[in-house]
C-alpha atoms as a PDB file:
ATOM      1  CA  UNK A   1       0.000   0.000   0.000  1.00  0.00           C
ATOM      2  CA  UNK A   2       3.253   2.363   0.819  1.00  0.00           C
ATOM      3  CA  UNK A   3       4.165   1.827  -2.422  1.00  0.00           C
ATOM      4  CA  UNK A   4       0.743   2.650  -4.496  1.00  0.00           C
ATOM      5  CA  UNK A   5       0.421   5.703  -2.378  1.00  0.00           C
ATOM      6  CA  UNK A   6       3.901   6.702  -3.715  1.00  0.00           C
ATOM      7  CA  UNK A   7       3.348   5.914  -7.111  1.00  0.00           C
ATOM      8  CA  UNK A   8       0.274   7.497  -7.512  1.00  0.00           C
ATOM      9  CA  UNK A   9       1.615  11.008  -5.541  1.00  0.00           C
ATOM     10  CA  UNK A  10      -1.202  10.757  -2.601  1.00  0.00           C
ATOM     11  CA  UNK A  11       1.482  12.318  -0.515  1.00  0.00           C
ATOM     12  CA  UNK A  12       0.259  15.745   0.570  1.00  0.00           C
ATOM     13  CA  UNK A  13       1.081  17.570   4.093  1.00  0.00           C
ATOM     14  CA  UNK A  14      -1.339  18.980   6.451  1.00  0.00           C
ATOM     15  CA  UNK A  15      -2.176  22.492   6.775  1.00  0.00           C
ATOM     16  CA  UNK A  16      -2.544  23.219  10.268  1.00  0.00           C
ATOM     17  CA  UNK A  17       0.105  20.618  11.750  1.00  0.00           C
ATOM     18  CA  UNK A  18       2.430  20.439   8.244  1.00  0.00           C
ATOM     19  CA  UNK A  19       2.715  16.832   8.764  1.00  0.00           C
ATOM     20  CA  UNK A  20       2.829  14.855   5.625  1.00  0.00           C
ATOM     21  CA  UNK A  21       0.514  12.092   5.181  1.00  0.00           C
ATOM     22  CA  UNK A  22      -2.403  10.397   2.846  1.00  0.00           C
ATOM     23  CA  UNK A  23      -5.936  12.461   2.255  1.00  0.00           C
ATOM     24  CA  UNK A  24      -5.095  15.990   3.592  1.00  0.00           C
ATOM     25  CA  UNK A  25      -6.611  17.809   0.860  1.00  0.00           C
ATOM     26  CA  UNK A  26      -7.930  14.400  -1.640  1.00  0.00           C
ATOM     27  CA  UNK A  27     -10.926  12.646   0.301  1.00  0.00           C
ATOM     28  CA  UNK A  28     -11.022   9.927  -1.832  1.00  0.00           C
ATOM     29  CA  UNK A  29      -7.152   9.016  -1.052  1.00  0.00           C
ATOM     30  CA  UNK A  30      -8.204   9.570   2.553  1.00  0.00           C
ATOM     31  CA  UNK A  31     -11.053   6.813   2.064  1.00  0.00           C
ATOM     32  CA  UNK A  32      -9.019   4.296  -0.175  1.00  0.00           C
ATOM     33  CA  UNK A  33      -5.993   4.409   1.665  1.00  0.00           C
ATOM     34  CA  UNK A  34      -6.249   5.216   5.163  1.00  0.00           C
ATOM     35  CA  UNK A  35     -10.195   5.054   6.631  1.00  0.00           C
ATOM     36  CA  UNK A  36     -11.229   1.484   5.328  1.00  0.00           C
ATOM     37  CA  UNK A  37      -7.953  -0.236   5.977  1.00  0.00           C
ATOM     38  CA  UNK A  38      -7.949   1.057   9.448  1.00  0.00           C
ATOM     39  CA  UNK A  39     -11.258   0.020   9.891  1.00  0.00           C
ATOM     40  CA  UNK A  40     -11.096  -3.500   8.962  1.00  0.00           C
ATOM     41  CA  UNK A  41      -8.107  -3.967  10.584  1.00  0.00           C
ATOM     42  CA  UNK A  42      -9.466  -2.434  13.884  1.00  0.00           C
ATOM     43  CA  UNK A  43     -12.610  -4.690  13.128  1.00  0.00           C
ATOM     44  CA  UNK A  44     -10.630  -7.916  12.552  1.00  0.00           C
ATOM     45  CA  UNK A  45      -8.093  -7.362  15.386  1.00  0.00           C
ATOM     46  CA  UNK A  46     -11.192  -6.638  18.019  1.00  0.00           C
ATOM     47  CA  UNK A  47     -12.951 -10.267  16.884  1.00  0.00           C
ATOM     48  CA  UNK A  48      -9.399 -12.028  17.430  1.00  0.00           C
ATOM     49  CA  UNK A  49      -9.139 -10.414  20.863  1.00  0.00           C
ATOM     50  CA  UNK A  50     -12.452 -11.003  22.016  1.00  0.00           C
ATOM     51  CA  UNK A  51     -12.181 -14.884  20.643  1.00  0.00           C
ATOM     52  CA  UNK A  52      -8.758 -14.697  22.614  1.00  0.00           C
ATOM     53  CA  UNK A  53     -10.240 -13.586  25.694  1.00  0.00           C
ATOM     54  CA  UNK A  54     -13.335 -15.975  25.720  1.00  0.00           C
ATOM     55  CA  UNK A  55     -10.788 -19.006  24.974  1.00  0.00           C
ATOM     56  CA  UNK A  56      -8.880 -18.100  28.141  1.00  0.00           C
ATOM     57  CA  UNK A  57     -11.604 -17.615  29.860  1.00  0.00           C
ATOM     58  CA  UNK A  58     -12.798 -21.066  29.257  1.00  0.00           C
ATOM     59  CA  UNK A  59      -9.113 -22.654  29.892  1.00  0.00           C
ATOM     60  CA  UNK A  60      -9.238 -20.256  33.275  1.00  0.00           C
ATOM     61  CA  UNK A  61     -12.295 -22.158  34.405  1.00  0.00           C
ATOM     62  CA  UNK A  62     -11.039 -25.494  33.410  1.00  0.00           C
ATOM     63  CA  UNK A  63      -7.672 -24.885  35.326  1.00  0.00           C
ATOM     64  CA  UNK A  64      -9.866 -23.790  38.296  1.00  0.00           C
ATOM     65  CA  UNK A  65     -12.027 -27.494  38.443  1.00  0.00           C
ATOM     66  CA  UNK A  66      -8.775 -28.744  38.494  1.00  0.00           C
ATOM     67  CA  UNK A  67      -7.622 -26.922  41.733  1.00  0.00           C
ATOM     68  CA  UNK A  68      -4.905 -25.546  39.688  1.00  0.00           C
ATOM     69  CA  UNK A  69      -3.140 -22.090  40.642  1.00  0.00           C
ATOM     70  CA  UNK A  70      -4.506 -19.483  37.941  1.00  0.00           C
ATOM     71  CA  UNK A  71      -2.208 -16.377  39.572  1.00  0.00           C
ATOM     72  CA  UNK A  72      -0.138 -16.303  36.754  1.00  0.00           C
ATOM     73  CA  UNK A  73      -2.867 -16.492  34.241  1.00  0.00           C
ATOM     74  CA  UNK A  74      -5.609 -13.694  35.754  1.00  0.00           C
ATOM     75  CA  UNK A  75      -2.097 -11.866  35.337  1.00  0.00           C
ATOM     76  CA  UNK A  76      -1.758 -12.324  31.868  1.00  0.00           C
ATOM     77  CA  UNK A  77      -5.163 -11.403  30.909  1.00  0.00           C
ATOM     78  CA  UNK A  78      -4.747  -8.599  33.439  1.00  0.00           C
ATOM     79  CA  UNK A  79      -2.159  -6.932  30.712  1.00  0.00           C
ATOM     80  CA  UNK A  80      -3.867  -8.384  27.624  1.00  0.00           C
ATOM     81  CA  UNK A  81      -7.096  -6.553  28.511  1.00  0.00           C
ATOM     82  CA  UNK A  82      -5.279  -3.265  29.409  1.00  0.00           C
ATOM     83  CA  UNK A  83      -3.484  -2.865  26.387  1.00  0.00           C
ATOM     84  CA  UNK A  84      -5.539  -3.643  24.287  1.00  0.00           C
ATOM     85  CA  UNK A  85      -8.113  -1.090  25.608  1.00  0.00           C
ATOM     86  CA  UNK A  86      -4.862   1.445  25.577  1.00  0.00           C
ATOM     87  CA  UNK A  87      -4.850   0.751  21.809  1.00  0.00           C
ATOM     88  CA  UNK A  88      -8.413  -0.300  20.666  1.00  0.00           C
ATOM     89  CA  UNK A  89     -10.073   2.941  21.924  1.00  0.00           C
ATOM     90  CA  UNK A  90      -7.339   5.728  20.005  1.00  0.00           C
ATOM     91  CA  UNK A  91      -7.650   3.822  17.077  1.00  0.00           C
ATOM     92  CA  UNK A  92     -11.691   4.120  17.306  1.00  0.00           C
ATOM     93  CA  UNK A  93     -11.155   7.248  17.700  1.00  0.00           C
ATOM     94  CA  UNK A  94      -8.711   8.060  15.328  1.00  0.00           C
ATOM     95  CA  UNK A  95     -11.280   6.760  12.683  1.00  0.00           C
ATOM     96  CA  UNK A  96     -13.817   9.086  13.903  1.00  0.00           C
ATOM     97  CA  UNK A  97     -11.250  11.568  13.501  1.00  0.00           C
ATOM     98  CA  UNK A  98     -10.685  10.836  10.007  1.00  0.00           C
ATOM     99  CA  UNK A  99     -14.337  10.308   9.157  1.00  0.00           C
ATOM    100  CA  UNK A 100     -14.966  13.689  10.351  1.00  0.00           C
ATOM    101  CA  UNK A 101     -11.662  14.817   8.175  1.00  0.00           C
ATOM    102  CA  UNK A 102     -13.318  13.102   4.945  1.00  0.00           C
ATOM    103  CA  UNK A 103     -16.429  15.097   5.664  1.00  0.00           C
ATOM    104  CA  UNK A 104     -15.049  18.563   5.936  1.00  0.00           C
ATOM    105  CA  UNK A 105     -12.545  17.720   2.902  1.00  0.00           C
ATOM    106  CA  UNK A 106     -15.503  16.683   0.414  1.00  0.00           C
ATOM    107  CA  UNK A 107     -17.658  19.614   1.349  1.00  0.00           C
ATOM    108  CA  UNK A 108     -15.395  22.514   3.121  1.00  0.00           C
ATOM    109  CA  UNK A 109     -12.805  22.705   0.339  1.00  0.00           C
ATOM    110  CA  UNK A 110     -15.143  22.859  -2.547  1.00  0.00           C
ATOM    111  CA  UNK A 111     -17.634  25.357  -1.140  1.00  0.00           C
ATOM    112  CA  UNK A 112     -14.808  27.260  -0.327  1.00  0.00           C
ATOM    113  CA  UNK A 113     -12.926  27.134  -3.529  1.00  0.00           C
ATOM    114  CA  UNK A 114     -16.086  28.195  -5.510  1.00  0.00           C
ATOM    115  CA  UNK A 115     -17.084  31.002  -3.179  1.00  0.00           C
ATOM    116  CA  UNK A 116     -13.683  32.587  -3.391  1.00  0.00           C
ATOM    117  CA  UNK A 117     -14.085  32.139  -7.579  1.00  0.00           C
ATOM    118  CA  UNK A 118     -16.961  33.907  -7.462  1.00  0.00           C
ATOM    119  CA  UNK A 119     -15.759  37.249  -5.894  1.00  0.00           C
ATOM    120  CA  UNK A 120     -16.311  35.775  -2.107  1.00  0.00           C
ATOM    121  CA  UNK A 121     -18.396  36.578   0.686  1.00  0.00           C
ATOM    122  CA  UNK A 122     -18.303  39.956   0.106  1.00  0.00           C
ATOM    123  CA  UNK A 123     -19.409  40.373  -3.270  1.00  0.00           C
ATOM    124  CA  UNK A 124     -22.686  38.250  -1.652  1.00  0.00           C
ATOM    125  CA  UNK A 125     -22.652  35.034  -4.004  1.00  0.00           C
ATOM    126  CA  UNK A 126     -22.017  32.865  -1.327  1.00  0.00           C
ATOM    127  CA  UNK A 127     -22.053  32.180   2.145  1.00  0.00           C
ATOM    128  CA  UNK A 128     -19.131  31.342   3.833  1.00  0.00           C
ATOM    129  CA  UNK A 129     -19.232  28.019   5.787  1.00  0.00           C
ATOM    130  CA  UNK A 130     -18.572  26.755   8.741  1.00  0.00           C
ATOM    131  CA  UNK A 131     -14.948  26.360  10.002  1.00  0.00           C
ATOM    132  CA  UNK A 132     -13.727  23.086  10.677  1.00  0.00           C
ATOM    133  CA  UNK A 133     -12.903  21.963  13.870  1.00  0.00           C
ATOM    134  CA  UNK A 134      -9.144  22.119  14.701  1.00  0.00           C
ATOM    135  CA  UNK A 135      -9.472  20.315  17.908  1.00  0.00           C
ATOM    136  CA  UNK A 136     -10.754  17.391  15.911  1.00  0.00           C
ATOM    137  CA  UNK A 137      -7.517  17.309  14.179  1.00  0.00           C
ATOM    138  CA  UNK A 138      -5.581  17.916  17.686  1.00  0.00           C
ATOM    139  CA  UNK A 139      -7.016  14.768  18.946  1.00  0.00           C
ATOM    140  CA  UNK A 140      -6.200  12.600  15.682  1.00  0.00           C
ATOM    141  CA  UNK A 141      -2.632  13.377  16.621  1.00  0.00           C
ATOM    142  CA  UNK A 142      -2.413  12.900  19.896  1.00  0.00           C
ATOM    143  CA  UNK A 143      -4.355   9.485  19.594  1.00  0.00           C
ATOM    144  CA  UNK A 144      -1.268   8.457  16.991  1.00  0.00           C
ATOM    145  CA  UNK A 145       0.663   8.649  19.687  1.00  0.00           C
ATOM    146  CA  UNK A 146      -1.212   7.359  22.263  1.00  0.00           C
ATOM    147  CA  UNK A 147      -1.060   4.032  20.046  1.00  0.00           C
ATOM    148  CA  UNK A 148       2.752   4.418  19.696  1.00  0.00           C
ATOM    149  CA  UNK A 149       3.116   4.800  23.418  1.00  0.00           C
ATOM    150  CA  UNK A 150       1.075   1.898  24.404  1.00  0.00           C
ATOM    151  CA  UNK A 151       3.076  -0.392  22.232  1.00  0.00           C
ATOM    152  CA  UNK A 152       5.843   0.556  23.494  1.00  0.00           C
ATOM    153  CA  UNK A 153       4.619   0.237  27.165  1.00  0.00           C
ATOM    154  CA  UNK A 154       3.732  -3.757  25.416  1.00  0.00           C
ATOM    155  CA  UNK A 155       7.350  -4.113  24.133  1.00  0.00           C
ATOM    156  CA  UNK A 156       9.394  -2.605  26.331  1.00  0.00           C
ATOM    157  CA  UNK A 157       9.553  -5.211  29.348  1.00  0.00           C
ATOM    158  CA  UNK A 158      12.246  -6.303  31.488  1.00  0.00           C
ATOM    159  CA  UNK A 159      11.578 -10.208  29.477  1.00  0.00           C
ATOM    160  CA  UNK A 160      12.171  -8.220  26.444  1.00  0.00           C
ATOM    161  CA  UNK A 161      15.081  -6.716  27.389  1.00  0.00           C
ATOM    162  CA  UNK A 162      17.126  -9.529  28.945  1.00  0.00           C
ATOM    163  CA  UNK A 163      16.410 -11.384  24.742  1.00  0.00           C
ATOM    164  CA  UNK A 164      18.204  -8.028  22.880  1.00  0.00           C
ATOM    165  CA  UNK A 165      20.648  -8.159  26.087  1.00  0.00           C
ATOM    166  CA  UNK A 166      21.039 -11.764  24.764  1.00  0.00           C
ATOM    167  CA  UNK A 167      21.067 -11.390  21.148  1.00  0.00           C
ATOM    168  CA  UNK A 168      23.140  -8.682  21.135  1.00  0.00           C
ATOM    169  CA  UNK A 169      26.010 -10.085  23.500  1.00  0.00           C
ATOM    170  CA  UNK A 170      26.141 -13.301  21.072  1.00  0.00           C
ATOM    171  CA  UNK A 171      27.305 -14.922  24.164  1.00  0.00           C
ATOM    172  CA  UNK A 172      30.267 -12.470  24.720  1.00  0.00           C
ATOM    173  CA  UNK A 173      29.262 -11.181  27.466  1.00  0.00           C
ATOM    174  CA  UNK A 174      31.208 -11.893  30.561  1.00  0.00           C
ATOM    175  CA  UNK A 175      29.063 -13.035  33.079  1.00  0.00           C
ATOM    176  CA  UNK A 176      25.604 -14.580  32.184  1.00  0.00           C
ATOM    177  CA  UNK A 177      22.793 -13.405  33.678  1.00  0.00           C
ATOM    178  CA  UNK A 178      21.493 -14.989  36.872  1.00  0.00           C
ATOM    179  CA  UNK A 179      18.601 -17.033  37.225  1.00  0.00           C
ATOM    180  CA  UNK A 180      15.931 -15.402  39.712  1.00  0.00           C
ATOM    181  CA  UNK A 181      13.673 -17.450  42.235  1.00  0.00           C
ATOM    182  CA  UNK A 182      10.808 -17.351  39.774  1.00  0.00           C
ATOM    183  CA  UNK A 183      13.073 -18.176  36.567  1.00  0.00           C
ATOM    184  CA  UNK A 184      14.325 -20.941  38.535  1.00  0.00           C
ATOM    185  CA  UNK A 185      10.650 -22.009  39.277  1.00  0.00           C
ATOM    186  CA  UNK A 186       9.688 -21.967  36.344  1.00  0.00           C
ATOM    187  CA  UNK A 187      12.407 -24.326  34.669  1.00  0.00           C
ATOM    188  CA  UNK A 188      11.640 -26.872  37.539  1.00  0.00           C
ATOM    189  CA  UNK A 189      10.137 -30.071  36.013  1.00  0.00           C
ATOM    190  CA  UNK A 190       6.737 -30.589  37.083  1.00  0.00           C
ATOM    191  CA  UNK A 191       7.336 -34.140  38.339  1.00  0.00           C
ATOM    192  CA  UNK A 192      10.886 -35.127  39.698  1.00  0.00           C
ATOM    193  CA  UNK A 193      12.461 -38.059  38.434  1.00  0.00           C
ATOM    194  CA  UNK A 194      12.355 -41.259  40.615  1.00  0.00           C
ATOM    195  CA  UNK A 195      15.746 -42.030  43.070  1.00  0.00           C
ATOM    196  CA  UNK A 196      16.716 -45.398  43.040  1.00  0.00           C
ATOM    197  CA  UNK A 197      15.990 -47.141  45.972  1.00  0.00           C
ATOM    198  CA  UNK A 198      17.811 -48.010  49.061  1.00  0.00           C
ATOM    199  CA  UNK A 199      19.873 -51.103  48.639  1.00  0.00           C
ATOM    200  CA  UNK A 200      19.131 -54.709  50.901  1.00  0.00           C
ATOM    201  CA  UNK A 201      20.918 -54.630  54.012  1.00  0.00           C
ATOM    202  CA  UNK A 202      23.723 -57.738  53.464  1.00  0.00           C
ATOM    203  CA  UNK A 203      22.734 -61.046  54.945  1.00  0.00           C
ATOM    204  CA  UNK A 204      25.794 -62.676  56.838  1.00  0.00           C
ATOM    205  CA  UNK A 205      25.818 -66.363  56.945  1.00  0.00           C
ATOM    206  CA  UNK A 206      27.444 -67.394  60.603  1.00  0.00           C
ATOM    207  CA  UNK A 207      28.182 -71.092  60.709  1.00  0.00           C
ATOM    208  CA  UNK A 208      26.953 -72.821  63.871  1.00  0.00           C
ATOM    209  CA  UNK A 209      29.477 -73.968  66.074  1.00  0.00           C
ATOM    210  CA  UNK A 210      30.870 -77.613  66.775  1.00  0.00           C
ATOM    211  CA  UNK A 211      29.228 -77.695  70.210  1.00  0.00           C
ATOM    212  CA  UNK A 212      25.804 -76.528  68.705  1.00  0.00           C
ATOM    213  CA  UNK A 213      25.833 -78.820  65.631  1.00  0.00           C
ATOM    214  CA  UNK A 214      26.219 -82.021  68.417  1.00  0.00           C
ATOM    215  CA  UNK A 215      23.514 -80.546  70.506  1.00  0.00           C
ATOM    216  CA  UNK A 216      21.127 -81.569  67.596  1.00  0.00           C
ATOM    217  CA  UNK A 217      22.400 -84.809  66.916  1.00  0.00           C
ATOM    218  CA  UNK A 218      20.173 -87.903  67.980  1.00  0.00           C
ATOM    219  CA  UNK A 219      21.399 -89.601  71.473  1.00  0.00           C
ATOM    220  CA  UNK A 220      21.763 -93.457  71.528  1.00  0.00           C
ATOM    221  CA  UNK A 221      19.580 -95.079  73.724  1.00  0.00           C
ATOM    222  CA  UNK A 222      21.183 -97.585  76.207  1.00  0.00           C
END
């Protein structure tokens, strides 16, 4: 899509921020290239969560018939949830944002354009409409980076950190890093392999003596 945009010169910066981006001044390139792909991809990702979610959900409650601990996993869903609510609701609103954009582009510009052609408000051809919103376009910005920012709150984790630490080292770094209690835990096998068991005590054989081995021998009788 980066490269159709290019080809076709869709390119066009913003007059009120000077950012360059897609549909600034061409609705239509606004539409094609940047409102429908961001909503089906906000619409696809939101069924994949929520099928994500109820699948846990159901493995959650299985675990807990079980009696086994769930900590870890109430955790997990804990951050799933929260990000993607950090990221789901900027990107709604981002595509109300450009909605709104695609509205005032098809009809502000061109009233505009023609009132000015034909000697402007003054001359009393036209009347001059309403003034869009620049708060609208405020907010379209700042959700951008609200997006940005809760990926990188996603990304940037001590786990992730200790892998680049890893990858980038190549296993040249001088001392490795040390396993913590829960690392440690974690790497335990669930079921510890069986010891052997305890060898047979030995068995001595003691011969009886001379004086014992007669006791048992039959008398003669007189």
């Amino acid at each position: 899509m980066t490269i159709v945009v290019l080809v076709t010169q869709k390119v066009d910066a913003s007059e009120l921020s000077g950012i360059c981006s897609v549909g600034n001044t061409d609705p239509y390139a606004l539409l094609a290239f940047s409102l429908i792909p961001k909503t089906l991809l906000v619409f696809l990702g939101t069924c994949f969560v929520i099928a994500g979610f109820a699948s846990m959900c159901r493995e959650r409650d299985s675990f807990r018939r079980r009696g086994t601990d769930t900590s870890k996993l109430d955790k997990l869903m804990f951050k799933m949830g929260l990000f993607c609510l950090l990221y789901i609701f900027p990107a709604v609103t981002q595509i109300l944002c450009d909605i709104y954009a695609f509205n005032t582009a098809k009809r502000w510009y061109p009233t505009t354009i023609i009132c000015k052609r034909s000697g402007g408000v003054e001359s009393g051809h036209c009347h001059r409409p309403h003034l869009p919103q620049a708060e609208i376009y405020h907010l379209n910005l700042m959700m951008s980076l609200a997006m940005g920012a809760s990926c990188a709150m996603w990304v940037l984790s001590p786990k992730t950190l200790l892998s680049w630490h890893r990858v980038l080292c190549c296993g040249m770094c001088r001392s490795a890093p040390q396993k913590t209690a829960s690392t440690a835990a974690a790497t335990r096998p669930l079921l510890e392999p069986p010891t052997a068991p305890p060898p047979h005590p030995p068995s001595h054989y003691v011969p009886m003596s001379t004086h014992s081995q007669n006791a048992w021998r039959p008398s003669k009788v007189v």
